[in-house]
N, C-alpha and C. Protein backbone atom coordinates (compact mmCIF):
# COMPACT_ATOMS: atom_id res chain seq x y z
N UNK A 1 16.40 0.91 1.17
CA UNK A 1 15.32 0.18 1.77
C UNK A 1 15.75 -1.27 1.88
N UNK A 2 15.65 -2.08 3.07
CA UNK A 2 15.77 -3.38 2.84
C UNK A 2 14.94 -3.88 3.48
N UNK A 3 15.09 -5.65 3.61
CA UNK A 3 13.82 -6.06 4.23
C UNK A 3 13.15 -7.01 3.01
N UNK A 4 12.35 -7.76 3.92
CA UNK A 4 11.75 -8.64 2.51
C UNK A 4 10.49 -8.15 2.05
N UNK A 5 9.78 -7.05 3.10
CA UNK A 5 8.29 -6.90 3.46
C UNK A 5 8.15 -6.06 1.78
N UNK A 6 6.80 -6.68 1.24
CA UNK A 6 6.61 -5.95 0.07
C UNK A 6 6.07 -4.72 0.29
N UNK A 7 6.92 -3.90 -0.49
CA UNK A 7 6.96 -2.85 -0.71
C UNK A 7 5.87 -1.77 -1.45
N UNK A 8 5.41 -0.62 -0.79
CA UNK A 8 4.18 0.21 -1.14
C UNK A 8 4.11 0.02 -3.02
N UNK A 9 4.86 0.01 -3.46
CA UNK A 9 4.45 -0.48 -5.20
C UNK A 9 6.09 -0.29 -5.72
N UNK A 10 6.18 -0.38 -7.08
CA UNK A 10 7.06 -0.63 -7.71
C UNK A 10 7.10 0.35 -8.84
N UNK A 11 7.66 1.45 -9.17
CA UNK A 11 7.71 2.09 -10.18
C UNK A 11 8.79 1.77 -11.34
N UNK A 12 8.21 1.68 -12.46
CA UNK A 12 8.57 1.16 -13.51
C UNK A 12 9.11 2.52 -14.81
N UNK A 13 10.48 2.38 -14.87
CA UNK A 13 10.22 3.46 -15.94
C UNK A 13 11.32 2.99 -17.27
N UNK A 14 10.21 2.41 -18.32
CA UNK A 14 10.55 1.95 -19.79
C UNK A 14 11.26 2.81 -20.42
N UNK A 15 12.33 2.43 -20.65
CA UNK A 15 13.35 3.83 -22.06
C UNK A 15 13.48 4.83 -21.21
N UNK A 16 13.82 5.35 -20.22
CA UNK A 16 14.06 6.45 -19.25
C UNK A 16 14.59 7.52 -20.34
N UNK A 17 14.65 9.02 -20.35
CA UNK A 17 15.81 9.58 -21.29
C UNK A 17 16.12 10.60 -20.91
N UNK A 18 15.53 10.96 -19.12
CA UNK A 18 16.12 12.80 -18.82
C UNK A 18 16.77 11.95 -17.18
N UNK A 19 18.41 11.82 -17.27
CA UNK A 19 18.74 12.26 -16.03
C UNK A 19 17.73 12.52 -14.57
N UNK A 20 17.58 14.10 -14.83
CA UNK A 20 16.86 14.68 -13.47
C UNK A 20 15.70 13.88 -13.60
N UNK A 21 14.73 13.26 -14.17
CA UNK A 21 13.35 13.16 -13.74
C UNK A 21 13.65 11.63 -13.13
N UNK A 22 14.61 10.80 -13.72
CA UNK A 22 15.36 10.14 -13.13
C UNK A 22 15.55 10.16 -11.76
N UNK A 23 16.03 10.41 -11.58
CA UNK A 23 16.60 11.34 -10.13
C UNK A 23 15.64 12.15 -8.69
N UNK A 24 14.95 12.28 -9.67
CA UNK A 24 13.05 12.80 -8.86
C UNK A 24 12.55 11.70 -8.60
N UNK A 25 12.51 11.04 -9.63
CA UNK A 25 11.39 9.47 -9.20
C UNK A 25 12.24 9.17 -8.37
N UNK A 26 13.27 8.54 -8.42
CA UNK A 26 13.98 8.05 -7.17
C UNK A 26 13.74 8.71 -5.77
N UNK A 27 14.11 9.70 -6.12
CA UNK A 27 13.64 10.63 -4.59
C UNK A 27 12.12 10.29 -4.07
N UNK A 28 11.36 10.30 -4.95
CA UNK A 28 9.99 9.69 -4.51
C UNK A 28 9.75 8.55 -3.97
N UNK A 29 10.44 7.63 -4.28
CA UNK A 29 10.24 6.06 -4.02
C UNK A 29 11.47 6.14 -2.87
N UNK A 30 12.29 7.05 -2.59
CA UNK A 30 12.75 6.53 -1.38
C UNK A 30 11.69 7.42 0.14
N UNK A 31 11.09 8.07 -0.50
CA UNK A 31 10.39 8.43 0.15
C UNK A 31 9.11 7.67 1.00
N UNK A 32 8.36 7.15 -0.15
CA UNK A 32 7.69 6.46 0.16
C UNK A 32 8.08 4.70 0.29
N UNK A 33 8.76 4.49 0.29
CA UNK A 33 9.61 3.01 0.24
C UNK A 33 8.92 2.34 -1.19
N UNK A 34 8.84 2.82 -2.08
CA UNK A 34 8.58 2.30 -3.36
C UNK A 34 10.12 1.56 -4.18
N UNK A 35 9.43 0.57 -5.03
CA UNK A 35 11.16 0.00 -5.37
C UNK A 35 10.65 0.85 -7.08
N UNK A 36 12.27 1.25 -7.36
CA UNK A 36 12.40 1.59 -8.99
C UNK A 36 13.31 -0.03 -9.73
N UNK A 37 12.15 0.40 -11.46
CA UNK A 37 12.61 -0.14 -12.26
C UNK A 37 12.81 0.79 -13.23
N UNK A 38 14.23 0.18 -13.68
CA UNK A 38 14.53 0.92 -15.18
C UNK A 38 14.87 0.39 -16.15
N UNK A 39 14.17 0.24 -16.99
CA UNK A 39 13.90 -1.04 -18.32
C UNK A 39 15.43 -0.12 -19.37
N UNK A 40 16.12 -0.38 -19.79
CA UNK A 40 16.92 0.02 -20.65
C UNK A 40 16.22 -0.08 -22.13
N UNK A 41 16.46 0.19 -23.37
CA UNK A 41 17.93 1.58 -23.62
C UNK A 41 17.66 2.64 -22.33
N UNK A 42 18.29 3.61 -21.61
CA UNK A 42 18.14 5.06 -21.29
C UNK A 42 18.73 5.85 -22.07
N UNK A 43 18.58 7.02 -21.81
CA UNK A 43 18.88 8.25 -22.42
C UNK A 43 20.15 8.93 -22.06
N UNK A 44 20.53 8.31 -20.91
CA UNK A 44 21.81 8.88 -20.04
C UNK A 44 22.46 7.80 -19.52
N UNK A 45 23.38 7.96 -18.53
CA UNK A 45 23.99 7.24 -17.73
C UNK A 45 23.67 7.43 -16.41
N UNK A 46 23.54 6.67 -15.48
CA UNK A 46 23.45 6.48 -14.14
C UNK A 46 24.54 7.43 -13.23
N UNK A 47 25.42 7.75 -13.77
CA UNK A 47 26.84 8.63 -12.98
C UNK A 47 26.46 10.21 -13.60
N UNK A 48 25.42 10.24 -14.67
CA UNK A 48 25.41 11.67 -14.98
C UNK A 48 25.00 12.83 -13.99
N UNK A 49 25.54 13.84 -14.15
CA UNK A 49 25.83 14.40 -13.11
C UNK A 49 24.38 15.18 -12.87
N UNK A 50 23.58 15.60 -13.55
CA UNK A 50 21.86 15.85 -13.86
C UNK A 50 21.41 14.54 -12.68
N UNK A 51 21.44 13.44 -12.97
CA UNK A 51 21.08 12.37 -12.05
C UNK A 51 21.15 12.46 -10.96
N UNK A 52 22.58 12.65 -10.35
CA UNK A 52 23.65 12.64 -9.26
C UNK A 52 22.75 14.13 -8.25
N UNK A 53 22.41 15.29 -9.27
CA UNK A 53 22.05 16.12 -8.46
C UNK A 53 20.38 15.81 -8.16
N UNK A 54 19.71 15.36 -8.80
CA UNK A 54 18.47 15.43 -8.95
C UNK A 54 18.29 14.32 -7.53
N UNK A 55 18.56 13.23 -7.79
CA UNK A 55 18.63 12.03 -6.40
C UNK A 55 19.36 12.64 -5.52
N UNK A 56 20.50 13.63 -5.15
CA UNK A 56 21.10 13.76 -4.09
C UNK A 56 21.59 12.55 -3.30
N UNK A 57 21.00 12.18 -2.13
CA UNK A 57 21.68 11.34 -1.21
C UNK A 57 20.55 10.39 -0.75
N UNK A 58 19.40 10.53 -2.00
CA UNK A 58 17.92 9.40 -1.62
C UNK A 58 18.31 8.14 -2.52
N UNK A 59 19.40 8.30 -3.15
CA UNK A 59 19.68 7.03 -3.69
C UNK A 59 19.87 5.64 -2.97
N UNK A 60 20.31 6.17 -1.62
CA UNK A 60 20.88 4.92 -0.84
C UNK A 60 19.45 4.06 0.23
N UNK A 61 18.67 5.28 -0.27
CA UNK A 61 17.21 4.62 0.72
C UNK A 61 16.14 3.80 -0.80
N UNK A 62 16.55 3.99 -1.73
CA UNK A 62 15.67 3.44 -2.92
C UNK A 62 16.37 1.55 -3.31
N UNK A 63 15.62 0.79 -3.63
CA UNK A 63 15.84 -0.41 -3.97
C UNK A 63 15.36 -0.29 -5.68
N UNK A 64 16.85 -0.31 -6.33
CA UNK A 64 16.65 0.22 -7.78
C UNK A 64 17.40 -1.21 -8.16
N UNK A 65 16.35 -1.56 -9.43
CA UNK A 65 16.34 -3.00 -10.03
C UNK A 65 16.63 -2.21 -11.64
N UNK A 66 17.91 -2.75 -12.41
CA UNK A 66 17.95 -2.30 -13.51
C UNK A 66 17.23 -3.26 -14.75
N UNK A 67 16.75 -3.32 -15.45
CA UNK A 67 16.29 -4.47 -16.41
C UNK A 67 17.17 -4.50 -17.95
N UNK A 68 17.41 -4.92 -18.78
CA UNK A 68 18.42 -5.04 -19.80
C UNK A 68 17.21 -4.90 -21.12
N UNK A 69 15.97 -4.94 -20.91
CA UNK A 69 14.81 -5.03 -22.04
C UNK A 69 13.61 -5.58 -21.14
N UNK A 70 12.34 -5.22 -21.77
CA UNK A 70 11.19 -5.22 -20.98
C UNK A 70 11.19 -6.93 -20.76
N UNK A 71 11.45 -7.86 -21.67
CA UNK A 71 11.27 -9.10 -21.38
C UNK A 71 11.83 -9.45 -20.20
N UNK A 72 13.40 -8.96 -19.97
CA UNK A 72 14.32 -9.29 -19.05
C UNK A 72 13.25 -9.06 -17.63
N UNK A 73 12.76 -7.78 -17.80
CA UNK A 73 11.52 -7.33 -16.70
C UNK A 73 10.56 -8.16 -16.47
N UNK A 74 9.89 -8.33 -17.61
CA UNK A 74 8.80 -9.63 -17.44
C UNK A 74 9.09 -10.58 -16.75
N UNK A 75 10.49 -11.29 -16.63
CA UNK A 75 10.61 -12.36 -16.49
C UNK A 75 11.07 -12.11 -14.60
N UNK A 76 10.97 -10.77 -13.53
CA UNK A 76 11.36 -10.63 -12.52
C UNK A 76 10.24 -10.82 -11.97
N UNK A 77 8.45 -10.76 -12.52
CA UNK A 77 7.45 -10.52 -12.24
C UNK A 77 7.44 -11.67 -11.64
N UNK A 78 6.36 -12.02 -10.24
CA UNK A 78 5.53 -13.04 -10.08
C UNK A 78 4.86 -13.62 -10.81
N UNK A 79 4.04 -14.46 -10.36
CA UNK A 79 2.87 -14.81 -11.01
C UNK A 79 1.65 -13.93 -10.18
N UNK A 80 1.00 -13.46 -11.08
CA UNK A 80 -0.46 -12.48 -10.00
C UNK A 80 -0.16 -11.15 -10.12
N UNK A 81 1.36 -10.52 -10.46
CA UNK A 81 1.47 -9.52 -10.17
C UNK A 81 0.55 -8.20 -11.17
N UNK A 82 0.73 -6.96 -10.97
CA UNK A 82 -0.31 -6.14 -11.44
C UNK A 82 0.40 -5.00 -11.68
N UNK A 83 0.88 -4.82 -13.16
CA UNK A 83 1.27 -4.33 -13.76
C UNK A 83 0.46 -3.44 -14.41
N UNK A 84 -0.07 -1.24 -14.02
CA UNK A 84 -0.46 -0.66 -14.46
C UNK A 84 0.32 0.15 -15.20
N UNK A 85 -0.18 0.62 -17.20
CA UNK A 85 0.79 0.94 -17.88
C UNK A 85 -0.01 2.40 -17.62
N UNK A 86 0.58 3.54 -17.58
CA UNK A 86 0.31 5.25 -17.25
C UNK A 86 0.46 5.18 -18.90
N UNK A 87 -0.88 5.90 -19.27
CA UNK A 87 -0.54 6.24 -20.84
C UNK A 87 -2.12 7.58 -21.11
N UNK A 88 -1.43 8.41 -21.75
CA UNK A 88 -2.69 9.68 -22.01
C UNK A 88 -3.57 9.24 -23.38
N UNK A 89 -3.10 8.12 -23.63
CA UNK A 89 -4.27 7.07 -24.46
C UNK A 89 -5.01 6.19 -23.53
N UNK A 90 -4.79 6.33 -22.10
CA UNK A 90 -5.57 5.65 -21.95
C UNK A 90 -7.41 6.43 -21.65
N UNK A 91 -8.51 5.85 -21.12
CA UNK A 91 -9.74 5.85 -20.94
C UNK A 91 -10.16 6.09 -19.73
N UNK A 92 -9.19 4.93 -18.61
CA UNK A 92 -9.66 5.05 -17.08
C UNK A 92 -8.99 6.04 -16.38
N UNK A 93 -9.32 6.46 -15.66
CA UNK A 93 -8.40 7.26 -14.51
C UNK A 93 -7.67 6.70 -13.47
N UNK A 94 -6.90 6.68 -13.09
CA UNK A 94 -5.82 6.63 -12.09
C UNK A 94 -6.78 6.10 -10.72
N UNK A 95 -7.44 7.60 -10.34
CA UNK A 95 -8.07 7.02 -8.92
C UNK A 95 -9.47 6.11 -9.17
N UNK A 96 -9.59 5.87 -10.01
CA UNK A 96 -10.58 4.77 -10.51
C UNK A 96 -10.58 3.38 -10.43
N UNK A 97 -8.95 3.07 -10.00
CA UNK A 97 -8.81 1.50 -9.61
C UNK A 97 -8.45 1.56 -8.37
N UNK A 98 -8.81 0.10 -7.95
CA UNK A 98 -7.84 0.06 -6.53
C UNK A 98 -7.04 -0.66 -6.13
N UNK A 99 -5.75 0.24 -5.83
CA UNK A 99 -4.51 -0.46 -6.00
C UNK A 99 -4.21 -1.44 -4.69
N UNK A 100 -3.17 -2.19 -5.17
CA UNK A 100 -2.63 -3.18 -4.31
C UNK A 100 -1.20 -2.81 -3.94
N UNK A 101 -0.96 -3.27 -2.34
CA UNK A 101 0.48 -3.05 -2.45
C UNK A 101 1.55 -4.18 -2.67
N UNK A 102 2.49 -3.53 -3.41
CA UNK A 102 2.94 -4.17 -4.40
C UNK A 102 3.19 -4.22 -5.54
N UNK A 103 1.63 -3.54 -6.17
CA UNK A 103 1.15 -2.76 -7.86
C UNK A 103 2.77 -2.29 -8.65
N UNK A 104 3.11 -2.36 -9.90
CA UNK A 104 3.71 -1.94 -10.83
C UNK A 104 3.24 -0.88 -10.99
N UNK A 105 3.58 0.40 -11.64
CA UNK A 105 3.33 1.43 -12.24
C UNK A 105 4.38 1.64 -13.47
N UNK A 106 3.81 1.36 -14.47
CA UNK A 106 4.39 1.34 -15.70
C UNK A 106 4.77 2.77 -16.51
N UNK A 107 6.09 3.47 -16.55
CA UNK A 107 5.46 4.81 -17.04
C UNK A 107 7.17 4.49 -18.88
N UNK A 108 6.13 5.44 -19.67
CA UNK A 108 6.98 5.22 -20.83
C UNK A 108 7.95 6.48 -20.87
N UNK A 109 9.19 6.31 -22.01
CA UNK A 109 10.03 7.83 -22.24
C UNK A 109 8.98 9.05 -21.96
N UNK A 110 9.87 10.21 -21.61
CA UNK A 110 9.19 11.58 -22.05
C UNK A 110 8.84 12.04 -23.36
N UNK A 111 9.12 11.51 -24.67
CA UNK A 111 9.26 12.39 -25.84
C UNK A 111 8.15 11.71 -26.24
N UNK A 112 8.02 10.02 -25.88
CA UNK A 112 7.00 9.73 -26.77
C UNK A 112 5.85 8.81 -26.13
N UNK A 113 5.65 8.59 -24.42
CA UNK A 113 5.40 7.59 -23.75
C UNK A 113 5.53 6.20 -24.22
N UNK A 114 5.40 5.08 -23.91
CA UNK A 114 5.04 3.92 -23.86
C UNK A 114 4.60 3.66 -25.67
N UNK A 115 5.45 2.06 -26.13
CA UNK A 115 5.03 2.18 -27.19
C UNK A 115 3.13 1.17 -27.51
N UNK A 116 2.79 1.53 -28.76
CA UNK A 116 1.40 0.59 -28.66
C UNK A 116 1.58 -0.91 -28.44
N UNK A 117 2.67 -1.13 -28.68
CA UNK A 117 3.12 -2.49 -28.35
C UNK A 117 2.89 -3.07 -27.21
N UNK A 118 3.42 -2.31 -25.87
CA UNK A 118 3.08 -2.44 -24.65
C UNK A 118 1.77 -1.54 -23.94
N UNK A 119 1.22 -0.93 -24.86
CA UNK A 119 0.08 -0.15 -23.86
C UNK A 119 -1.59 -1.31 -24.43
N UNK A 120 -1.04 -1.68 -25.78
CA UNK A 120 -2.07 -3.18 -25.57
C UNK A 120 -2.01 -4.23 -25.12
N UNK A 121 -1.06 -4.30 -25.07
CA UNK A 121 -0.57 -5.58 -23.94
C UNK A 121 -1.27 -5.22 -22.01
N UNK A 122 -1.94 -3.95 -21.67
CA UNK A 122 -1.89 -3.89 -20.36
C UNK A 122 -2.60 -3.02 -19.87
N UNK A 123 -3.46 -3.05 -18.87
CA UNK A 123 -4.17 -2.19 -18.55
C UNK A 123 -3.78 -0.69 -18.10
N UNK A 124 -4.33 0.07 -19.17
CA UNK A 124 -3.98 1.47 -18.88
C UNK A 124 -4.68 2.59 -18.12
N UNK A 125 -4.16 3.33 -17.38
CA UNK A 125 -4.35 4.50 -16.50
C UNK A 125 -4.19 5.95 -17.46
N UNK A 126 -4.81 6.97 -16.69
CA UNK A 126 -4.40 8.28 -17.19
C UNK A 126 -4.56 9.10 -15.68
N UNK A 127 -3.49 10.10 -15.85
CA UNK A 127 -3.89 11.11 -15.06
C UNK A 127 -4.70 12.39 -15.69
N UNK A 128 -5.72 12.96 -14.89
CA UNK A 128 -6.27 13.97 -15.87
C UNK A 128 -4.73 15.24 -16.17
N UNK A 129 -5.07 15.67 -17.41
CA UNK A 129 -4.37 16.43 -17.53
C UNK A 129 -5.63 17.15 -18.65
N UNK A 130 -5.66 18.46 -18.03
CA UNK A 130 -7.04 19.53 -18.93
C UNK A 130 -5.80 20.34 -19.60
N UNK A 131 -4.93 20.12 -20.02
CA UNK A 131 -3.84 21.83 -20.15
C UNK A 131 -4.02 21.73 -21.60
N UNK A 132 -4.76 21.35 -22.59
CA UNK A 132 -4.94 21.32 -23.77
C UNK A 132 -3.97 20.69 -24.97
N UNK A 133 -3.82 19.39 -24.15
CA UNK A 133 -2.75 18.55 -25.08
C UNK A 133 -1.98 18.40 -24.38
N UNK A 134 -1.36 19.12 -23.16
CA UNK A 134 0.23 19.16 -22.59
C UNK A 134 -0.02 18.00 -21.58
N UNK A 135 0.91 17.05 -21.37
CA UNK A 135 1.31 16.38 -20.57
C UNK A 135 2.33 17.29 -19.58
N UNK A 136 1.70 15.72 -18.75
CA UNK A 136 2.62 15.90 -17.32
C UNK A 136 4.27 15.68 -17.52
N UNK A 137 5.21 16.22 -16.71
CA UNK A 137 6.53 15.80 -16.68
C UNK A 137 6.51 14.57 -15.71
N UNK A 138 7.19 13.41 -16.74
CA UNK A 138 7.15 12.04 -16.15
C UNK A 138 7.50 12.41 -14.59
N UNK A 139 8.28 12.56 -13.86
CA UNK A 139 8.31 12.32 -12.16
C UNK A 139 7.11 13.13 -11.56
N UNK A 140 6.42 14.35 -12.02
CA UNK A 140 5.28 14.23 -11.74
C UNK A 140 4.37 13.37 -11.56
N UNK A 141 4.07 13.12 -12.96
CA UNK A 141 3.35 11.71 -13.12
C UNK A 141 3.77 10.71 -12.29
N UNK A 142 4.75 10.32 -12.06
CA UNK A 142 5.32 8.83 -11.57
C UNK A 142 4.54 9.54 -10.07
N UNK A 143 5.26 10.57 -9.65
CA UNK A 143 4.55 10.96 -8.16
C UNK A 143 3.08 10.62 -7.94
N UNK A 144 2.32 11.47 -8.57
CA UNK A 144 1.10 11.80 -8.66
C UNK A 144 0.59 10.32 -8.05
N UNK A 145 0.68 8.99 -8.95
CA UNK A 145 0.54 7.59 -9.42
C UNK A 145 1.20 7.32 -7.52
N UNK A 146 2.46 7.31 -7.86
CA UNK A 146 2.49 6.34 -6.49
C UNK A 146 2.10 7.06 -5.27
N UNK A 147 1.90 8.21 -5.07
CA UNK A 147 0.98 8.91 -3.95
C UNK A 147 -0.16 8.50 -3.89
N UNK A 148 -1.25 8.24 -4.87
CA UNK A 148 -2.29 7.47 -5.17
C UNK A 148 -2.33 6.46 -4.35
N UNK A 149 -1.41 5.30 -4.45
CA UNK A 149 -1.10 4.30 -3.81
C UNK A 149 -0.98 4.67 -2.59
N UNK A 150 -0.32 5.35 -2.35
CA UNK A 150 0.05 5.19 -0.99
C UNK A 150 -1.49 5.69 -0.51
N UNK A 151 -2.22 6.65 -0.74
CA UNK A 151 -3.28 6.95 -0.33
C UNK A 151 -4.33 6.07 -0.07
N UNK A 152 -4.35 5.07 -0.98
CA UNK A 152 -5.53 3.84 -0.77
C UNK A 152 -4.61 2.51 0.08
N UNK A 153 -3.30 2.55 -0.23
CA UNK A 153 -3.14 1.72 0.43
C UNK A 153 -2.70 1.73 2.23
N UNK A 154 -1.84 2.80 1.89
CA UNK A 154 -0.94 3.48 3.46
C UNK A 154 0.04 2.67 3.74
N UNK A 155 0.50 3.07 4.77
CA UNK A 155 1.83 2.93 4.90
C UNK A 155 2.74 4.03 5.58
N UNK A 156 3.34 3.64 6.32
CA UNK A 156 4.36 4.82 6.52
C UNK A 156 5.77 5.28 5.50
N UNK A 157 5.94 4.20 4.97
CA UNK A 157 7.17 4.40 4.39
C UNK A 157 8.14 3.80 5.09
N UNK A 158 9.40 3.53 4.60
CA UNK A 158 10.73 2.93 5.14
C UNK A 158 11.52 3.64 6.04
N UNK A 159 10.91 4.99 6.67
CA UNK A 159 11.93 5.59 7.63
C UNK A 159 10.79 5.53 9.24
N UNK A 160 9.83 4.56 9.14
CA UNK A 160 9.23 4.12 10.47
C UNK A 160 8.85 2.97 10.80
């Protein structure tokens, strides 16, 4: 994706640690012209081959910003910007706000989401999930979230 025009939202993913879901979100955000963030530690490497298959050849349409620690992240933000943290602690629902384009979508590791550190620090979302405790698989989630967006906000995406 290039261009200066801001972009349908920004997906954010703190401590990444599976390759493929990796690799899915990306595919999503080149889909929808969403930019990825990936806050380090990860769980893998960027050349792993789980990655490599999961993104295929949507890597080259995604605008992927790596971060070195969430501060390093903090410090790429505007001023104004709107940073939503995805957490199944949270209260509100997802389609309950209304997003901006541009919006952050904050999503934490798979094993343990987002720590309390950062989910009080920021206004939190949930997607319903009724399956009796089970969460979503993060690129679900990340989907689910920036389809949302795109739904209230629109857009065609970066291939019109």
């Amino acid at each position: 994706m290039s261009g200066t025009a801001t972009p349908l939202c920004h997906v954010v993913l703190y401590a990444p640690e599976k390759a493929g879901n990796v690799g899915n979100v990306a595919r999503t955000c080149a889909v929808l012209g969403a930019e990825l963030h990936l806050i380090r530690p990860y769980g893998f490497h960027l050349q792993d081959r789980e990655f490599e298959r999961a993104v295929m050849d949507y890597l080259a349409g995604v605008k992927l910003s790596e971060h070195a620690s969430w501060t390093a992240f903090q410090e790429t933000l505007k001023p104004g910007a709107r940073v939503w943290a995805f957490s199944t602690h949270a209260q509100q629902l997802y389609t309950d706000v209304s997003f901006a384009r541009g919006d952050y979508l904050l999503f934490g590791p798979e094993s343990r989401g987002l720590p309390v550190w950062l989910r009080e620090a920021l206004p939190k979302l949930k997607l319903p999930q009724p399956g009796g405790g089970r969460s979503l698989n993060l690129a679900v989630a990340a989907g689910a979230a920036a389809f949302e967006v795109q739904r209230q906000v629109g857009g065609a995406g970066p291939t019109s």
